[in-house]
C-alpha atoms as a PDB file:
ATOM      1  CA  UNK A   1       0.000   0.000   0.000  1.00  0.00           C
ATOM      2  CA  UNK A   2       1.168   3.858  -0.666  1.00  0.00           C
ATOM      3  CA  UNK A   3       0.875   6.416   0.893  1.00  0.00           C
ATOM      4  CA  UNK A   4      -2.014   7.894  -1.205  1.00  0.00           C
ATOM      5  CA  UNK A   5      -3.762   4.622  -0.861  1.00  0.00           C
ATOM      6  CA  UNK A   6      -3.176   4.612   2.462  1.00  0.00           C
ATOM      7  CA  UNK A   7      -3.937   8.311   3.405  1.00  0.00           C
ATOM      8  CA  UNK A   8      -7.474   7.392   0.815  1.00  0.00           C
ATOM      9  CA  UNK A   9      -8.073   4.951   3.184  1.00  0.00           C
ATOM     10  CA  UNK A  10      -7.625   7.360   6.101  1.00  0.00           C
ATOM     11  CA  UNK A  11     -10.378  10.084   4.199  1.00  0.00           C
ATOM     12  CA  UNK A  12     -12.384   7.521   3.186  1.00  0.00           C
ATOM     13  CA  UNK A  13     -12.606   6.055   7.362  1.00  0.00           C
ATOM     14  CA  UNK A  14     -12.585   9.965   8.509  1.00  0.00           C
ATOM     15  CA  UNK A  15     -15.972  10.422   6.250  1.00  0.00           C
ATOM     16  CA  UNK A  16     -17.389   7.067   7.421  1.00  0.00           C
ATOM     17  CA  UNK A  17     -17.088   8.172  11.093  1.00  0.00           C
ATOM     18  CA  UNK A  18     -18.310  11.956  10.606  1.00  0.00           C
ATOM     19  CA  UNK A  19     -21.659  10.596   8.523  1.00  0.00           C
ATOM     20  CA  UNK A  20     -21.847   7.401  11.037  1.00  0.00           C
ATOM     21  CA  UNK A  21     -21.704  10.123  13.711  1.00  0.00           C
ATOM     22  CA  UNK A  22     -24.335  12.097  12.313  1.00  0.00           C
ATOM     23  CA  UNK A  23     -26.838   9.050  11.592  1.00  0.00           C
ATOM     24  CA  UNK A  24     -26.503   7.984  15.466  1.00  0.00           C
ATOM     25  CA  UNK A  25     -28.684  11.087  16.227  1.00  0.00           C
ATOM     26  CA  UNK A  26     -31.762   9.055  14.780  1.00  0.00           C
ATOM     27  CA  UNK A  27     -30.627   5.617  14.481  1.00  0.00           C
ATOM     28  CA  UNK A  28     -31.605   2.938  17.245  1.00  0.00           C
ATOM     29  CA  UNK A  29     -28.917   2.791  20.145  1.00  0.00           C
ATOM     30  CA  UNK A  30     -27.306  -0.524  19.124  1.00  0.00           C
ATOM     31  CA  UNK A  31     -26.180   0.363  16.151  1.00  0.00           C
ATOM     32  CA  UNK A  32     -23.457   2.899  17.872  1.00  0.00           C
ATOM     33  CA  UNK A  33     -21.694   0.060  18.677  1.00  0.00           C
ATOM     34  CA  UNK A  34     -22.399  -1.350  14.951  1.00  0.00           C
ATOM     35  CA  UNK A  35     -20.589   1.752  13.707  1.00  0.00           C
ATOM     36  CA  UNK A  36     -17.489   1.708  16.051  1.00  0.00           C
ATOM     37  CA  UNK A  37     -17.044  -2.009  14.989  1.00  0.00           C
ATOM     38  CA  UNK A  38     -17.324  -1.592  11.006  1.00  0.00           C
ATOM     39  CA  UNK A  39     -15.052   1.525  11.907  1.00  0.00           C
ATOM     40  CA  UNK A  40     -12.377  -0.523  13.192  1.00  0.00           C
ATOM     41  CA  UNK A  41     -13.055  -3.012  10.646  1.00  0.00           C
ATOM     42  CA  UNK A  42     -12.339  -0.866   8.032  1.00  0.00           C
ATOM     43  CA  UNK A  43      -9.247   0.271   9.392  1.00  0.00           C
ATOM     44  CA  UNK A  44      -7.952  -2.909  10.067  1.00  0.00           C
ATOM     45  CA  UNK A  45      -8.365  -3.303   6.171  1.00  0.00           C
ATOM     46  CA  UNK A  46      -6.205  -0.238   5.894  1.00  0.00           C
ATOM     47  CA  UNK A  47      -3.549  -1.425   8.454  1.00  0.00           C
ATOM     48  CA  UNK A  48      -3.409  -5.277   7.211  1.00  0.00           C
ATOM     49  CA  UNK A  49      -2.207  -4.031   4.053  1.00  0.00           C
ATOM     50  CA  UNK A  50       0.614  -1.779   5.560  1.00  0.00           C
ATOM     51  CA  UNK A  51       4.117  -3.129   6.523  1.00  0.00           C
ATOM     52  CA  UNK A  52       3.446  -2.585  10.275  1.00  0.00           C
ATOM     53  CA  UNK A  53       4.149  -6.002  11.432  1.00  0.00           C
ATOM     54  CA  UNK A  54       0.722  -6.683  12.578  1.00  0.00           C
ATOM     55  CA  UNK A  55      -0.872  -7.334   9.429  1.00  0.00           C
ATOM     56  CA  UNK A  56      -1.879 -11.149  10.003  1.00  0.00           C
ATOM     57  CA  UNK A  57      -4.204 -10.025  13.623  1.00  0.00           C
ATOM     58  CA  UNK A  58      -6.065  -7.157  11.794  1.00  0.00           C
ATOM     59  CA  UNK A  59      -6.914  -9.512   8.713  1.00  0.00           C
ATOM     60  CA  UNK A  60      -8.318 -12.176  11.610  1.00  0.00           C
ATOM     61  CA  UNK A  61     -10.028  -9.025  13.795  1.00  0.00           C
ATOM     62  CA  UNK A  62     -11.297  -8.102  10.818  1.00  0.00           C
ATOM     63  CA  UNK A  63     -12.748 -11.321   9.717  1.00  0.00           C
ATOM     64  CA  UNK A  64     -14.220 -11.922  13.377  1.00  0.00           C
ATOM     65  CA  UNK A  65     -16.171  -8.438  13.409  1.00  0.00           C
ATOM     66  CA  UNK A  66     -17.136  -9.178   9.475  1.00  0.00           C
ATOM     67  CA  UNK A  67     -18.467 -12.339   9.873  1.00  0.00           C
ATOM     68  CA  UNK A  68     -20.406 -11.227  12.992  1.00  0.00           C
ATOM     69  CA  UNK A  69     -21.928  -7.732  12.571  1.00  0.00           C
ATOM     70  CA  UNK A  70     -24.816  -8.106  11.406  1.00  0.00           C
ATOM     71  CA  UNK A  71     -25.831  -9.747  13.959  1.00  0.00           C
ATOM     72  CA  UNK A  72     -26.722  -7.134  15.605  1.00  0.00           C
ATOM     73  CA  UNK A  73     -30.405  -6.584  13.817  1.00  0.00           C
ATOM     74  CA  UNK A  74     -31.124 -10.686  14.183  1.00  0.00           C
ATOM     75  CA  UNK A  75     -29.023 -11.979  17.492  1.00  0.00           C
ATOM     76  CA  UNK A  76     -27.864  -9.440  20.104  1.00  0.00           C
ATOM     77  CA  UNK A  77     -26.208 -11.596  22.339  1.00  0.00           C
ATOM     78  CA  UNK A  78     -24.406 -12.929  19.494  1.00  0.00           C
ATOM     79  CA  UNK A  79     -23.748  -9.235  18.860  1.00  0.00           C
ATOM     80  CA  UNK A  80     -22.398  -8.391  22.378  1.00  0.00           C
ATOM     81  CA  UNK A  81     -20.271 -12.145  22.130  1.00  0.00           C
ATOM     82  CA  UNK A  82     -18.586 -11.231  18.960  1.00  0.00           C
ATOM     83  CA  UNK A  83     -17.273  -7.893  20.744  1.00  0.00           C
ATOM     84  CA  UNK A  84     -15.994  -9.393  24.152  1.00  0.00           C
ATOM     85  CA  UNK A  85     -13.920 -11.714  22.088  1.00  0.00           C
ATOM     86  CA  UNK A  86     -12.863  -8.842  20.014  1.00  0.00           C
ATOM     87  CA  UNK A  87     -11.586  -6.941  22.930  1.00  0.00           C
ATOM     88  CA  UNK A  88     -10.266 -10.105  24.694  1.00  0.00           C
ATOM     89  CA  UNK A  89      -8.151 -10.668  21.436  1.00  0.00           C
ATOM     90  CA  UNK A  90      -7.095  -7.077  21.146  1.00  0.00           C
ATOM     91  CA  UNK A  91      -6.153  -7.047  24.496  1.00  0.00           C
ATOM     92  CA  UNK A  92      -4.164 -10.206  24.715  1.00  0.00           C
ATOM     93  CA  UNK A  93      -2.008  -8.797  21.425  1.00  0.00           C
ATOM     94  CA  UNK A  94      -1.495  -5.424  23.715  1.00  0.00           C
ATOM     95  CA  UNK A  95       0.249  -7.508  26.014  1.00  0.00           C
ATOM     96  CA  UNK A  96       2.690  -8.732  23.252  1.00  0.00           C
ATOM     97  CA  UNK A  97       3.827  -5.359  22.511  1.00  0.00           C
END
């Protein structure tokens, strides 16, 4: 990835959270968390594809909050399951740094 990819990417996120932001106003109260988890999903496409050294746990974070997100309009506790491991996994990489 280059860096105009990269800082596409970035504006491309930036407008994503500013609009998400926005839509919250009216939007029913789970889908905050929605937002913040396609948000990090699409970052974690940004950062997989960078040379950071990490780019093998945001393809699999990722693929966990992918697979999972729309779970929130048919199986909230599904929902709320998908995110605990999400932060458990996050967390347990923080501790490798």
């Amino acid at each position: 990835m280059n860096d105009r990819e990269l800082y596409r990417g970035l504006f491309e996120l930036t407008g994503y959270m500013l609009t998400s932001a926005r839509g919250l106003i009216e939007e029913p109260q789970l889908y905050g968390p929605f937002r913040l988890l396609d948000g990090v999903s699409r970052l974690c496409g940004i950062l997989e594809k960078k040379e950071i050294g990490y780019g093998d746990f945001f393809s699999e974070l990722k693929e966990k909050i992918d697979e999972k997100k729309y779970t929130v309009i048919s199986d909230e506790d599904a929902f709320i399951r998908m995110m605990d491991d999400a932060v458990l996994d996050f967390t347990r990489k923080m501790k490798e740094l």
